[in-house]
PDB file of N, CA and C in Angstrom:
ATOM      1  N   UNK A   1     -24.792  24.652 -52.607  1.00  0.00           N
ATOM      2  CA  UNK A   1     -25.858  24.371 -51.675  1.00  0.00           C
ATOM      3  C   UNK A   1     -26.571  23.098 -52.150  1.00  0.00           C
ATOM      4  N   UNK A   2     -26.837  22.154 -51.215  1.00  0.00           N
ATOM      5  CA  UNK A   2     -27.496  20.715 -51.365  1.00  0.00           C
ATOM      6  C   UNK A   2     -29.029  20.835 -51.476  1.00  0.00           C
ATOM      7  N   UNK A   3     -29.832  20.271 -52.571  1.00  0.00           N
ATOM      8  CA  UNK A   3     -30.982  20.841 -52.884  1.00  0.00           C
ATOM      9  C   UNK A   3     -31.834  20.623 -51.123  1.00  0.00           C
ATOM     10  N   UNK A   4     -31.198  19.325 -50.351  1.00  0.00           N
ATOM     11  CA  UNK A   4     -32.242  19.716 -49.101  1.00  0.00           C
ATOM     12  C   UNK A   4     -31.740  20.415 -48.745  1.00  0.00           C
ATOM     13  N   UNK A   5     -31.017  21.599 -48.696  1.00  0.00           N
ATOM     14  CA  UNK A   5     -30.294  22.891 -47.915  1.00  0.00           C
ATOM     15  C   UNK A   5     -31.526  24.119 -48.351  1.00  0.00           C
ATOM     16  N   UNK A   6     -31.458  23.771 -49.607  1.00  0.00           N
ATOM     17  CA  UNK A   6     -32.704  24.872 -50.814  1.00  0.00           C
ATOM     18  C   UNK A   6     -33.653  24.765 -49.932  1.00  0.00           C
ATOM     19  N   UNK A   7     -34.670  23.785 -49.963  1.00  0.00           N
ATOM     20  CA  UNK A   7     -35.553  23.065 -49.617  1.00  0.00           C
ATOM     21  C   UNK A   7     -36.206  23.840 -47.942  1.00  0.00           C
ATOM     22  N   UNK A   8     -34.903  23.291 -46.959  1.00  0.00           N
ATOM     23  CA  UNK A   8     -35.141  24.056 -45.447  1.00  0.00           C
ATOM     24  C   UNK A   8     -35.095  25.353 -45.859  1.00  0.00           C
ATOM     25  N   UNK A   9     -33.954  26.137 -46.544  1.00  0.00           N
ATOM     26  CA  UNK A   9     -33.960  27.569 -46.443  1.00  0.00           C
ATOM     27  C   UNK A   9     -35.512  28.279 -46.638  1.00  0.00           C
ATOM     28  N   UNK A  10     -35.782  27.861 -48.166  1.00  0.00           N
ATOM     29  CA  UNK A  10     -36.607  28.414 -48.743  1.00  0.00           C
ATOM     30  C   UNK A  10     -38.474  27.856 -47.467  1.00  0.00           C
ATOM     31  N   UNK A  11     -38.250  26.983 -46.543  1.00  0.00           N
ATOM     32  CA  UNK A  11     -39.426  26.962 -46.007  1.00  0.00           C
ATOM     33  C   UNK A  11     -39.487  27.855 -45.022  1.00  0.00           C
ATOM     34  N   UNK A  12     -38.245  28.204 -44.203  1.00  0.00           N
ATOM     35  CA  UNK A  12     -37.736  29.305 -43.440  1.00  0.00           C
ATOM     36  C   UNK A  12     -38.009  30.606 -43.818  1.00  0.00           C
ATOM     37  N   UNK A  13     -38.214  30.531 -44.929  1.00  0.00           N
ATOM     38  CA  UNK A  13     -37.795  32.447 -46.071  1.00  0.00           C
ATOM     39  C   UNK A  13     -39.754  32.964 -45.320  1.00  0.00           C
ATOM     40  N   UNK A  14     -40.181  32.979 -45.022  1.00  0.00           N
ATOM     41  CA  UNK A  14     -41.343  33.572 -44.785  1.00  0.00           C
ATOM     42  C   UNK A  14     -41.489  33.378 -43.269  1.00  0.00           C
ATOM     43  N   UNK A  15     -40.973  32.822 -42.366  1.00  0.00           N
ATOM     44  CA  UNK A  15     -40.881  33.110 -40.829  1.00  0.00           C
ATOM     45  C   UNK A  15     -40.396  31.811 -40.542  1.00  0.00           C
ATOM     46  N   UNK A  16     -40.285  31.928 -39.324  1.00  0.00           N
ATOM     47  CA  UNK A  16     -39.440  30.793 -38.203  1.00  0.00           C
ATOM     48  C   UNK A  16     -40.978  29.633 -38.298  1.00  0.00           C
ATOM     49  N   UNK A  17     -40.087  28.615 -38.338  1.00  0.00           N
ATOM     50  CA  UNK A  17     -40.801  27.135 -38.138  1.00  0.00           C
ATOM     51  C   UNK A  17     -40.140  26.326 -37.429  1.00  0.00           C
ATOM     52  N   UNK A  18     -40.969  25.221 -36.540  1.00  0.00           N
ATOM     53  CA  UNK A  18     -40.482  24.155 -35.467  1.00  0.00           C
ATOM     54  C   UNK A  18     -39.853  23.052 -36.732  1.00  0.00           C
ATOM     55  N   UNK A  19     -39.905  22.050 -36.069  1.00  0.00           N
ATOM     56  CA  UNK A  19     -39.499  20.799 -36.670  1.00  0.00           C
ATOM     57  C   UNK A  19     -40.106  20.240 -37.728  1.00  0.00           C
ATOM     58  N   UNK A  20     -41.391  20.113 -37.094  1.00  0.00           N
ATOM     59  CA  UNK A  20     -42.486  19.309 -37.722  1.00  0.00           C
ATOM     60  C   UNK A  20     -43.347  20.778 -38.750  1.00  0.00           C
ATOM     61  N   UNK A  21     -43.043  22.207 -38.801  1.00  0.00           N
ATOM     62  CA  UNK A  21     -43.173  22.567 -39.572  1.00  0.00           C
ATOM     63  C   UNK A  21     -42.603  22.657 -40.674  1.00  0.00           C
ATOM     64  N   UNK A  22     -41.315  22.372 -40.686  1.00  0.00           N
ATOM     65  CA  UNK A  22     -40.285  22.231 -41.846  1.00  0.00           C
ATOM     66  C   UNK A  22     -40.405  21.127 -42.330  1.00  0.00           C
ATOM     67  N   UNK A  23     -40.603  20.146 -41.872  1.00  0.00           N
ATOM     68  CA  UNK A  23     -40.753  18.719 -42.545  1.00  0.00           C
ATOM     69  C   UNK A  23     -42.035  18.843 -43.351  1.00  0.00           C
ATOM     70  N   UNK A  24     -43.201  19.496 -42.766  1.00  0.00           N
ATOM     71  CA  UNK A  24     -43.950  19.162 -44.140  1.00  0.00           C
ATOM     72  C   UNK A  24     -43.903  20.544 -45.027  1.00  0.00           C
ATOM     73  N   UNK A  25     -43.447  21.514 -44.617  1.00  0.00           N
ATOM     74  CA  UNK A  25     -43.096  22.812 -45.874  1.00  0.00           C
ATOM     75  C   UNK A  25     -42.465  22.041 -46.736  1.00  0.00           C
ATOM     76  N   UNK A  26     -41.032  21.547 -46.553  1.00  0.00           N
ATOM     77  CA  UNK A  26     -40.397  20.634 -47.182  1.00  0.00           C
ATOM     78  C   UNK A  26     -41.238  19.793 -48.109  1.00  0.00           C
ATOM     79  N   UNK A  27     -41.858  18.745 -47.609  1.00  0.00           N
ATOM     80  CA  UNK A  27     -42.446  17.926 -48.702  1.00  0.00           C
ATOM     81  C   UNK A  27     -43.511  18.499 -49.544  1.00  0.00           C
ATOM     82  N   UNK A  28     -43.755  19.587 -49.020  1.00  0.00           N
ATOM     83  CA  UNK A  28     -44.918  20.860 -50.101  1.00  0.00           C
ATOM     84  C   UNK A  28     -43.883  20.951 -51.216  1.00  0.00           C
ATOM     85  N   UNK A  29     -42.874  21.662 -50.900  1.00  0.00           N
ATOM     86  CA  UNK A  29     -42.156  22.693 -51.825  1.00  0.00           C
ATOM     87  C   UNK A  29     -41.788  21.141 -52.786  1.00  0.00           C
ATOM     88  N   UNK A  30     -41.077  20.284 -52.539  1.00  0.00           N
ATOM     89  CA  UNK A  30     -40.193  19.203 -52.861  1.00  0.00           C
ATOM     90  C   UNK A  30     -41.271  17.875 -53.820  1.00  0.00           C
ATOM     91  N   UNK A  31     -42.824  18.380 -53.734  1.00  0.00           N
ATOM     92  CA  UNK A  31     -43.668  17.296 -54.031  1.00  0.00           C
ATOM     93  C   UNK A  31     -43.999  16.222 -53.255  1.00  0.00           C
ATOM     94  N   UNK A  32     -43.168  15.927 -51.574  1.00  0.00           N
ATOM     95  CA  UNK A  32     -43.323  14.686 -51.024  1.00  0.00           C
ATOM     96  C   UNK A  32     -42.341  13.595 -51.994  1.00  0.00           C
ATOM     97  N   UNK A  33     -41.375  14.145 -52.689  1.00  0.00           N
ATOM     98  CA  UNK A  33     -40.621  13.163 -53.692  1.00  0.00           C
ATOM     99  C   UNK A  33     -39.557  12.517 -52.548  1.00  0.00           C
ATOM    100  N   UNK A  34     -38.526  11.021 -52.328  1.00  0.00           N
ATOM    101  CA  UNK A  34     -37.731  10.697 -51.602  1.00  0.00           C
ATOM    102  C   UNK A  34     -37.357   9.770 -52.732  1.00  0.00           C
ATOM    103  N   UNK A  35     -36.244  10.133 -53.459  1.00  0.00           N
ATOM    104  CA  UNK A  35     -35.481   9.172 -54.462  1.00  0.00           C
ATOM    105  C   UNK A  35     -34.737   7.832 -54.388  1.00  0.00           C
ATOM    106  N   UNK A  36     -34.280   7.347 -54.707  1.00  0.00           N
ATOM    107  CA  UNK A  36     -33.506   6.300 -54.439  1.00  0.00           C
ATOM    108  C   UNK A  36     -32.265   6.934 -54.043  1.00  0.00           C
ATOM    109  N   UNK A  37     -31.915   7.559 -54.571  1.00  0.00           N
ATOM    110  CA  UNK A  37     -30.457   7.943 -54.311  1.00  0.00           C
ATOM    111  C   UNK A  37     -30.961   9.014 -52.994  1.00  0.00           C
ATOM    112  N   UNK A  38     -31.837   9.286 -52.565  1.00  0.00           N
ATOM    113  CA  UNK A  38     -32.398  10.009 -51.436  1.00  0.00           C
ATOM    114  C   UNK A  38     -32.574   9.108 -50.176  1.00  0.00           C
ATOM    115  N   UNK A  39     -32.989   7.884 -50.551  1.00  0.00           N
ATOM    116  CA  UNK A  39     -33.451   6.343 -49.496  1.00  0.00           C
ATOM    117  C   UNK A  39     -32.005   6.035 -49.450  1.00  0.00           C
ATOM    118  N   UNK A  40     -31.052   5.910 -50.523  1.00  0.00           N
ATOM    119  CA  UNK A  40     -29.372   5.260 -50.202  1.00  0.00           C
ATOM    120  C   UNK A  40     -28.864   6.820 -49.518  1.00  0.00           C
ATOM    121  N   UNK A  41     -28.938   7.760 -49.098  1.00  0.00           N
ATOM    122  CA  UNK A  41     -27.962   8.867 -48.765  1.00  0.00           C
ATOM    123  C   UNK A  41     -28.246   8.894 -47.598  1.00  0.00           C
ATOM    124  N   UNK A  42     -29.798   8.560 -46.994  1.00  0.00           N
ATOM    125  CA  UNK A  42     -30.303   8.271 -45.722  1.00  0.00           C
ATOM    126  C   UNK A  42     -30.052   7.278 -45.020  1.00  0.00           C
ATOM    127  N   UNK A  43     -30.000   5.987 -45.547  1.00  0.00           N
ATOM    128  CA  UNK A  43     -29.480   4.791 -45.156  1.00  0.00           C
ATOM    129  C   UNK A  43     -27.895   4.566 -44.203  1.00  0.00           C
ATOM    130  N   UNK A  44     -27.108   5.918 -45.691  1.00  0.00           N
ATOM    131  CA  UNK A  44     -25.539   5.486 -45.465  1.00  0.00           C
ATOM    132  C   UNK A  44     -25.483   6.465 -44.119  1.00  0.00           C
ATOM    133  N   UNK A  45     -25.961   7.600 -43.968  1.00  0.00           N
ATOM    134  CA  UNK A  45     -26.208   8.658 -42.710  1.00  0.00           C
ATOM    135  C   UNK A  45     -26.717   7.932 -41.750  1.00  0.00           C
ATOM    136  N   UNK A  46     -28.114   7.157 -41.599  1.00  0.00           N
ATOM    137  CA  UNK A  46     -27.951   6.699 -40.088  1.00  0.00           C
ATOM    138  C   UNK A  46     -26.952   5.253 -40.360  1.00  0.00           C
ATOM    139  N   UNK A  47     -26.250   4.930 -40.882  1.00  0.00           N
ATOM    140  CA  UNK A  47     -25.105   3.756 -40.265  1.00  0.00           C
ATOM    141  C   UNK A  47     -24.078   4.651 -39.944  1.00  0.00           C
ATOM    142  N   UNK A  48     -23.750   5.885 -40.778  1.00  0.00           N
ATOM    143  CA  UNK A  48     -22.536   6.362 -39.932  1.00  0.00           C
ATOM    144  C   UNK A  48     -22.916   7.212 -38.825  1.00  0.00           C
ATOM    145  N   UNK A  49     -24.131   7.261 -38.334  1.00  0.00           N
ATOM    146  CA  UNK A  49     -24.476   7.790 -37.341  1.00  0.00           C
ATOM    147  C   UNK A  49     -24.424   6.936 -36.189  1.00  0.00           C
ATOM    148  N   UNK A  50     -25.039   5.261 -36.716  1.00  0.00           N
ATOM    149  CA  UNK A  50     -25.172   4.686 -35.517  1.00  0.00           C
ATOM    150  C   UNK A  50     -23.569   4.009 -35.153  1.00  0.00           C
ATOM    151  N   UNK A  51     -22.736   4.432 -35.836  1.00  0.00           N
ATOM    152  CA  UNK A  51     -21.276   4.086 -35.796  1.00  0.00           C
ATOM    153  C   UNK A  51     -21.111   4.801 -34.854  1.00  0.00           C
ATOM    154  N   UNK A  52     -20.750   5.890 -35.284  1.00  0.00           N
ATOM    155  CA  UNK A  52     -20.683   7.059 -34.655  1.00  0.00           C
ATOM    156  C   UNK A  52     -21.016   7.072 -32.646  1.00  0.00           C
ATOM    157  N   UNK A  53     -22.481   6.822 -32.637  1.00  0.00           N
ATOM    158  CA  UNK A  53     -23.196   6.627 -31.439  1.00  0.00           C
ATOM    159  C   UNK A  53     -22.371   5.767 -30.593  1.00  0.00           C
ATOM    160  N   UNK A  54     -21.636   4.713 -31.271  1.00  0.00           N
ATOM    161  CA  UNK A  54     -20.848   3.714 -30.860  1.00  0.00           C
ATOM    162  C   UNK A  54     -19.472   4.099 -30.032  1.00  0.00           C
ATOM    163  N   UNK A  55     -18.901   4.849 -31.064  1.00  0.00           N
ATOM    164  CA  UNK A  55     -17.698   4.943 -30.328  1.00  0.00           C
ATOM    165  C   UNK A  55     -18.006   6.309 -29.270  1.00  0.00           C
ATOM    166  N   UNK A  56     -18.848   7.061 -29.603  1.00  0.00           N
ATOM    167  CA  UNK A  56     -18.827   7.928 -28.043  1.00  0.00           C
ATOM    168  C   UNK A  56     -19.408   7.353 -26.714  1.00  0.00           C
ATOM    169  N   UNK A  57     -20.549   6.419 -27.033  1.00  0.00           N
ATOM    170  CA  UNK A  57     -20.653   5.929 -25.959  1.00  0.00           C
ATOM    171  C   UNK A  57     -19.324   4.929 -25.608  1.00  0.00           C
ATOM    172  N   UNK A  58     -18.703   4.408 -25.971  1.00  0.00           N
ATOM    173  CA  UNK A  58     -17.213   4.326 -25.361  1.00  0.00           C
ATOM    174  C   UNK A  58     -16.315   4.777 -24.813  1.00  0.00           C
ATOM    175  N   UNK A  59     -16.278   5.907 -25.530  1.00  0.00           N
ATOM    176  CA  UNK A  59     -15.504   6.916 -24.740  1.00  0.00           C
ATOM    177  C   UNK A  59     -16.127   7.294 -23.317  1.00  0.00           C
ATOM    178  N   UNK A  60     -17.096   8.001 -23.489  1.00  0.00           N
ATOM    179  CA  UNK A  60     -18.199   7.943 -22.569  1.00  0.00           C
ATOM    180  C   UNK A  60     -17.760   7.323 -21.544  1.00  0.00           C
ATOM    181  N   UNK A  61     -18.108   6.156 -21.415  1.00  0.00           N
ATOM    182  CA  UNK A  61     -17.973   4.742 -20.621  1.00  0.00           C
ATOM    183  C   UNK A  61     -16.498   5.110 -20.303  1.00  0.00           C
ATOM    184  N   UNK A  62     -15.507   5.282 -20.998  1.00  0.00           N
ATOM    185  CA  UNK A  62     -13.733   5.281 -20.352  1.00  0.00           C
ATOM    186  C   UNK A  62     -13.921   6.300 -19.723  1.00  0.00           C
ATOM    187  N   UNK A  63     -14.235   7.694 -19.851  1.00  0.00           N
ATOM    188  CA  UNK A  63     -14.224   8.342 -18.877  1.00  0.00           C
ATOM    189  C   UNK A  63     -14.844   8.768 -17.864  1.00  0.00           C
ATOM    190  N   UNK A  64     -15.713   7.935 -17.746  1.00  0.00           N
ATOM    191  CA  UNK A  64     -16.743   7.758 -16.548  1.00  0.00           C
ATOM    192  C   UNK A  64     -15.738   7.032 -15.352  1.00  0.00           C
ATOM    193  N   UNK A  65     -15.380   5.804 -16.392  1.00  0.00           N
ATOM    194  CA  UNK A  65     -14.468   4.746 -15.084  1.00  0.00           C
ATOM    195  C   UNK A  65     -13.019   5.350 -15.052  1.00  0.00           C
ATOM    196  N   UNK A  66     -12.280   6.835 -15.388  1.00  0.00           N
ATOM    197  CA  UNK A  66     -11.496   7.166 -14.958  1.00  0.00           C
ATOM    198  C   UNK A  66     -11.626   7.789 -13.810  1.00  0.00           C
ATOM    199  N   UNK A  67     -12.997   8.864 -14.455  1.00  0.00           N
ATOM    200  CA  UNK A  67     -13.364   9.782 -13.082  1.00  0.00           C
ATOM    201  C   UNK A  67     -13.542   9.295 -12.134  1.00  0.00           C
ATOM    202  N   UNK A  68     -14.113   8.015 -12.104  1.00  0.00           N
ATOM    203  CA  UNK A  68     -14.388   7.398 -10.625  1.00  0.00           C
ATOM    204  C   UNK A  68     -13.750   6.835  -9.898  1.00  0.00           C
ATOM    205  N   UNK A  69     -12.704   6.506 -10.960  1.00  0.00           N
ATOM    206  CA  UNK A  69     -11.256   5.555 -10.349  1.00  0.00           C
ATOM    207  C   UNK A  69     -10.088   6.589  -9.590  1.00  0.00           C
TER     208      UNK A  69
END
C-alpha cells in the first residue's frame, strides 16, 4: 500500500468524506508535508495524464467523423 493510499484510507476509517474533506484530513494526518519526490511524482502524473487526454480526444474526434460519415 502507497503511503497516500494509508493516508485516504485512514481519513475514511471514522466515516464517509467528500473531496475536499479528504484533502484536508489528509494534510492533518500527513503534517501538510509535499516532498520533492512528491512535487516530481505529481508532475510526471499530470504529463501522462495530459498525454493521455490527447490521444482520447482523438479517438474521440475519429469516431465522431465515422459515425457521421
Amino acid at each position: 500500500m502507497t503511503g497516500q493510499a494509508f493516508f485516504v484510507l485512514t481519513a475514511l476509517a471514522d466515516g464517509p468524506r467528500g473531496g475536499y474533506g479528504i484533502v484536508r484530513e489528509v494534510a492533518e494526518l500527513s503534517h501538510g508535508r509535499l516532498t520533492q519526490d512528491g512535487r516530481r511524482a505529481l508532475a510526471e502524473q499530470a504529463e501522462l495524464r495530459a498525454a493521455t487526454a490527447g490521444v482520447v480526444r482523438a479517438r474521440l474526434a475519429l469516431s465522431g467523423a465515422e459515425a457521421a460519415g
